[in-house]
Protein backbone atom coordinates (compact mmCIF):
# COMPACT_ATOMS: atom_id res chain seq x y z
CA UNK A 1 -2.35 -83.96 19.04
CA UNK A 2 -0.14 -84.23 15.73
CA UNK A 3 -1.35 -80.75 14.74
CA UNK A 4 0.04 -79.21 18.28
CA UNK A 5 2.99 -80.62 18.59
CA UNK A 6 3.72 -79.13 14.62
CA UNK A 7 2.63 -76.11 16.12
CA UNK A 8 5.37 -76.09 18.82
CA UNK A 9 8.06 -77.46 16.89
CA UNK A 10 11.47 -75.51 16.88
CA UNK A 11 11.33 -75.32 13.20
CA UNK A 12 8.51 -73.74 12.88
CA UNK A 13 9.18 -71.08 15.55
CA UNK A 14 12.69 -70.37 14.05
CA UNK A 15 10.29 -69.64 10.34
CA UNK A 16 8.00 -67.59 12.26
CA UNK A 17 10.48 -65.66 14.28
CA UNK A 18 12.46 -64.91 10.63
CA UNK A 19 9.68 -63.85 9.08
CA UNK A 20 8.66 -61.69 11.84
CA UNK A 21 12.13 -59.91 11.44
CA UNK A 22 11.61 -59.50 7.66
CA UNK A 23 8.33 -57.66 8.08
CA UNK A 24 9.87 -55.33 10.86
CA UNK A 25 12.70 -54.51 8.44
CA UNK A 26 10.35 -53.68 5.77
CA UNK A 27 8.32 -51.45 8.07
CA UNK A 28 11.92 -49.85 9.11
CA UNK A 29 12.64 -48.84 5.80
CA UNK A 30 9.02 -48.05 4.85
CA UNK A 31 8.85 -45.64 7.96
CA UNK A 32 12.71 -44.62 6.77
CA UNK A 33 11.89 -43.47 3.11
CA UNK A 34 8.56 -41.72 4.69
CA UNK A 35 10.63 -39.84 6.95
CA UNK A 36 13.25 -38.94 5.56
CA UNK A 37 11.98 -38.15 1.99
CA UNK A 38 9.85 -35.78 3.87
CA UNK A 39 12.59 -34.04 5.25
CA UNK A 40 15.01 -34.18 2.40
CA UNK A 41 13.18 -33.62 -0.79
CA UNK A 42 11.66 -30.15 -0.34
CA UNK A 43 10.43 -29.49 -3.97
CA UNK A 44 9.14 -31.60 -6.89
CA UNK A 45 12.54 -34.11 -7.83
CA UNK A 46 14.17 -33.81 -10.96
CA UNK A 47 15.66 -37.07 -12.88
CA UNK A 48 18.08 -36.84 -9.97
CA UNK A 49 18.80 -35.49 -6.33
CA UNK A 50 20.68 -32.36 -5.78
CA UNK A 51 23.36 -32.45 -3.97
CA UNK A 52 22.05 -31.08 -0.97
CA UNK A 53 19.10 -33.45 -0.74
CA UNK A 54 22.05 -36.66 -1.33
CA UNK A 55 23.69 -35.68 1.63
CA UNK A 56 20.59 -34.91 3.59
CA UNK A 57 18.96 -38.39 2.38
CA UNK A 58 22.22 -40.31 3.18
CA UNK A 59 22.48 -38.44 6.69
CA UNK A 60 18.83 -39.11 7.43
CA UNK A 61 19.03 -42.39 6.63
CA UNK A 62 22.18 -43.06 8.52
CA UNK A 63 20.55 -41.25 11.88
CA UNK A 64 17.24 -43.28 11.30
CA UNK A 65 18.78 -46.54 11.36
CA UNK A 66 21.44 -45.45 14.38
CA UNK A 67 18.34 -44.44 16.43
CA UNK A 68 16.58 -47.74 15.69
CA UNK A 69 19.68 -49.92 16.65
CA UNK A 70 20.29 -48.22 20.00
CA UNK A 71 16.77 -48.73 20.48
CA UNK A 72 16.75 -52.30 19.60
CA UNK A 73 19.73 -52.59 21.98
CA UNK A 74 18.17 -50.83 24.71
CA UNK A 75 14.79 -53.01 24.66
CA UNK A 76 16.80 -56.31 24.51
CA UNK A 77 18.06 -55.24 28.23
CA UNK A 78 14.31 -55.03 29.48
């Protein structure tokens, strides 16, 4: 009985919920430097970005994580 009533404890929910939110981050950024490295970086990268694939990187990024919050937002209604 001890051992299901530790299982239901508020404590241990709030742990399990944050940890559940820092593995979906981590896939979010996985999936975010899959995608948009794929789209950005065209040819083999030098010791640094061009220009071009900066902005596109930062713009990707920046579209990715929009997307995902208006998302979020729209599942919490349903």
């Amino acid at each position: 009985m001890a051992t299901r009533d530790v299982d239901n404890s508020p404590e241990l929910q709030r742990l399990l919920e944050k940890e559940k939110e820092h593995v979906m981050a981590k896939q979010m950024v996985s999936k975010l430097t899959i995608v948009c490295w794929d789209k950005c970086i065209t040819g083999t990268p030098g010791s640094k970005f061009s220009a071009g694939e900066t902005a596109c990187l930062s713009n990707c990024a920046r579209r990715f994580l929009d997307m995902s919050m208006i998302l979020g937002k729209r599942f919490q209604l349903h």
